[in-house]
C-alpha atoms as a PDB file:
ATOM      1  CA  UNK A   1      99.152 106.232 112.377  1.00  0.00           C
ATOM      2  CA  UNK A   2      98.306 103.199 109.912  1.00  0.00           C
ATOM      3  CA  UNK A   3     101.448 101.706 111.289  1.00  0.00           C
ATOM      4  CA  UNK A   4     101.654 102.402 114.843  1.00  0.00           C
ATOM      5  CA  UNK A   5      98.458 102.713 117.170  1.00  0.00           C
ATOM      6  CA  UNK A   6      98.037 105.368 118.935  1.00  0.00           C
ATOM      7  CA  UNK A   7      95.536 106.435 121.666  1.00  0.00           C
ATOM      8  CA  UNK A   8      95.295 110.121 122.000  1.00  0.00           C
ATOM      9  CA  UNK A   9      95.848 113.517 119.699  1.00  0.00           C
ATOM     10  CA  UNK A  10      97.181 116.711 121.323  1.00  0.00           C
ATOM     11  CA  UNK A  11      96.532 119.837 119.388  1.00  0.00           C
ATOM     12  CA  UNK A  12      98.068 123.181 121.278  1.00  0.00           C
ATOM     13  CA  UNK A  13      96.982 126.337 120.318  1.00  0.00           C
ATOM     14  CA  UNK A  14      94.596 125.143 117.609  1.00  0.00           C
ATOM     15  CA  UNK A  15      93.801 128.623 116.071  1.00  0.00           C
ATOM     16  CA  UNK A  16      97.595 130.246 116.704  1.00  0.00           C
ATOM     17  CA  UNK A  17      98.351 129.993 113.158  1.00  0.00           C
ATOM     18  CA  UNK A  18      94.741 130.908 111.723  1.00  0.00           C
ATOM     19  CA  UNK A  19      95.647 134.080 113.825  1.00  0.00           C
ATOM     20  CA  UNK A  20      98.456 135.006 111.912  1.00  0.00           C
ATOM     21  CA  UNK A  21      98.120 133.788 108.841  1.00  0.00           C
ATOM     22  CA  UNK A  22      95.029 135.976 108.112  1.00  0.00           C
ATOM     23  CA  UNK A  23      94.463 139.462 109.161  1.00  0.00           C
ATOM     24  CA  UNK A  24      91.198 141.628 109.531  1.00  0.00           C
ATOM     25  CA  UNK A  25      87.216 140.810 109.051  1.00  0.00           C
ATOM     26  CA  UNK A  26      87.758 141.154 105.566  1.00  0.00           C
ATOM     27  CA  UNK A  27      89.498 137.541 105.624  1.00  0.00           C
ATOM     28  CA  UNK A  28      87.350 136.121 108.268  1.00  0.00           C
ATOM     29  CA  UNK A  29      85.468 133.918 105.991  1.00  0.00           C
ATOM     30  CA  UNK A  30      88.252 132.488 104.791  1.00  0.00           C
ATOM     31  CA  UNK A  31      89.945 131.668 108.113  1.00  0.00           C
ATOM     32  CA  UNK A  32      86.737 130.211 109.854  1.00  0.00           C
ATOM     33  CA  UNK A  33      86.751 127.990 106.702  1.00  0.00           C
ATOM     34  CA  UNK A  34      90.337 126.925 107.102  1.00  0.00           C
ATOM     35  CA  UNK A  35      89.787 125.964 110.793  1.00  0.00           C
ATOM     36  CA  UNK A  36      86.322 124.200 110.223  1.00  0.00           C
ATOM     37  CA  UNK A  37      88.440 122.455 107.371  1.00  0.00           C
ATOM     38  CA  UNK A  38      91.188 121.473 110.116  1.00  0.00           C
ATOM     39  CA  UNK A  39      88.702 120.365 112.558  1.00  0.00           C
ATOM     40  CA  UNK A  40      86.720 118.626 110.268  1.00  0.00           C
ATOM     41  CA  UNK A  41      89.951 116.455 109.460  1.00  0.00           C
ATOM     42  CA  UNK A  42      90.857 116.121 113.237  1.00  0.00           C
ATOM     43  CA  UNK A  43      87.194 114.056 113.290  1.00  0.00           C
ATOM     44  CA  UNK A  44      88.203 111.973 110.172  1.00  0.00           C
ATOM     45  CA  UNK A  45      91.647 111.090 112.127  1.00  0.00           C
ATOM     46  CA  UNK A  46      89.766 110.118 115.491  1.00  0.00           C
ATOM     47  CA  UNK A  47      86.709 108.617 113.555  1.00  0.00           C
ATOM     48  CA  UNK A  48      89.403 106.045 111.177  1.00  0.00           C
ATOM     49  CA  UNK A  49      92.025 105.330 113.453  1.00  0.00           C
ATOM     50  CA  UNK A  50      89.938 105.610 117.037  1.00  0.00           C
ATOM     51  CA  UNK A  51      92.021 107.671 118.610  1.00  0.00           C
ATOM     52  CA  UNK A  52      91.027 110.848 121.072  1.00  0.00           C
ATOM     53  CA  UNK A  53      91.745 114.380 120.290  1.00  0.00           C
ATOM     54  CA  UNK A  54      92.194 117.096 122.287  1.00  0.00           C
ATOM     55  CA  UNK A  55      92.604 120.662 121.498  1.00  0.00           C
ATOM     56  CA  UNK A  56      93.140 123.340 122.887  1.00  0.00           C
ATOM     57  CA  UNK A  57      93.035 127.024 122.447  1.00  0.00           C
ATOM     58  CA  UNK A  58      94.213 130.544 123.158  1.00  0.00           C
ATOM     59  CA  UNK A  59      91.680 132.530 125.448  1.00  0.00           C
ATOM     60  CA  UNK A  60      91.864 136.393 125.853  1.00  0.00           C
ATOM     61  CA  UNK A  61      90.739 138.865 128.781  1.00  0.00           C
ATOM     62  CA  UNK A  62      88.243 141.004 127.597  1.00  0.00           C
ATOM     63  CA  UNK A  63      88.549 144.495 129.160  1.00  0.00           C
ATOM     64  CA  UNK A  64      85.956 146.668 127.597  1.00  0.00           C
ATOM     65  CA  UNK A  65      85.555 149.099 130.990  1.00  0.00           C
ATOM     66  CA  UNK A  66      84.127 148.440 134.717  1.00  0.00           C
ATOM     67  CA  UNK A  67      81.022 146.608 133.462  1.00  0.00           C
ATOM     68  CA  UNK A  68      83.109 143.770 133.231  1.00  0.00           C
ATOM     69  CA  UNK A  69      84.596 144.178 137.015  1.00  0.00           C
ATOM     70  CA  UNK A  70      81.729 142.406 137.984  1.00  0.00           C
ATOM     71  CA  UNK A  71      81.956 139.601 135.293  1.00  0.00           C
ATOM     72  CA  UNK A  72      83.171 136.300 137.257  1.00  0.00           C
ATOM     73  CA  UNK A  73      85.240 135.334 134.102  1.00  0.00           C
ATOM     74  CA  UNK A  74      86.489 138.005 131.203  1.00  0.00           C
ATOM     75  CA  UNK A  75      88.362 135.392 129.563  1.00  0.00           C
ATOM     76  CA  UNK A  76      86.994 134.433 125.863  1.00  0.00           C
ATOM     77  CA  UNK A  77      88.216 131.879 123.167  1.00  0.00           C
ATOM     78  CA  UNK A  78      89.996 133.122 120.543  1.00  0.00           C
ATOM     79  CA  UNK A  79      89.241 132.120 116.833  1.00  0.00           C
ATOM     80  CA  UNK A  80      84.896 132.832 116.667  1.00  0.00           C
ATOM     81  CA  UNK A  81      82.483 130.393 116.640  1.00  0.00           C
ATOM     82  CA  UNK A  82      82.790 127.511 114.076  1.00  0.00           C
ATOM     83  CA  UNK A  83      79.584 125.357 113.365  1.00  0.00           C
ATOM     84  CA  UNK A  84      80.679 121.717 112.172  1.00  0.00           C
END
């Protein structure tokens, strides 16, 4: 990127390998620190070299039972919630 300029960042499946990589709640610290760490760096990259990032990220249905037959959208993000 310091040689070339480049507009825009594409990152697919952003927590894919945080997913497999780490395993149970008893590692969940760990891995929401490893993807703040990533995002965090994705900021640095569009903050220094102006460029846009987007990410994106694996969603799954959620299908606890017929309370949810009346939910619009049973679709969640995968990977928690990550405070930057």
């Amino acid at each position: 990127m310091c040689e070339n300029r480049f507009a825009l960042l594409v990152v697919d499946s952003a927590t894919a390998l945080y997913r497999t990589d780490f395993s149970g709640r008893g590692e969940l610290s760990a891995r929401q620190m490893g993807l703040a760490k990533f995002l965090r760096n994705l900021q640095r990259i569009a903050d220094e070299f102006g460029v846009a990032v987007v990410i994106s990220n694996q969603v799954v249905a959620t299908v606890d039972g017929g309370a949810m037959m009346f939910q619009a959208d049973a679709k969640k993000p995968i990977g928690g919630h990550v405070n930057l």
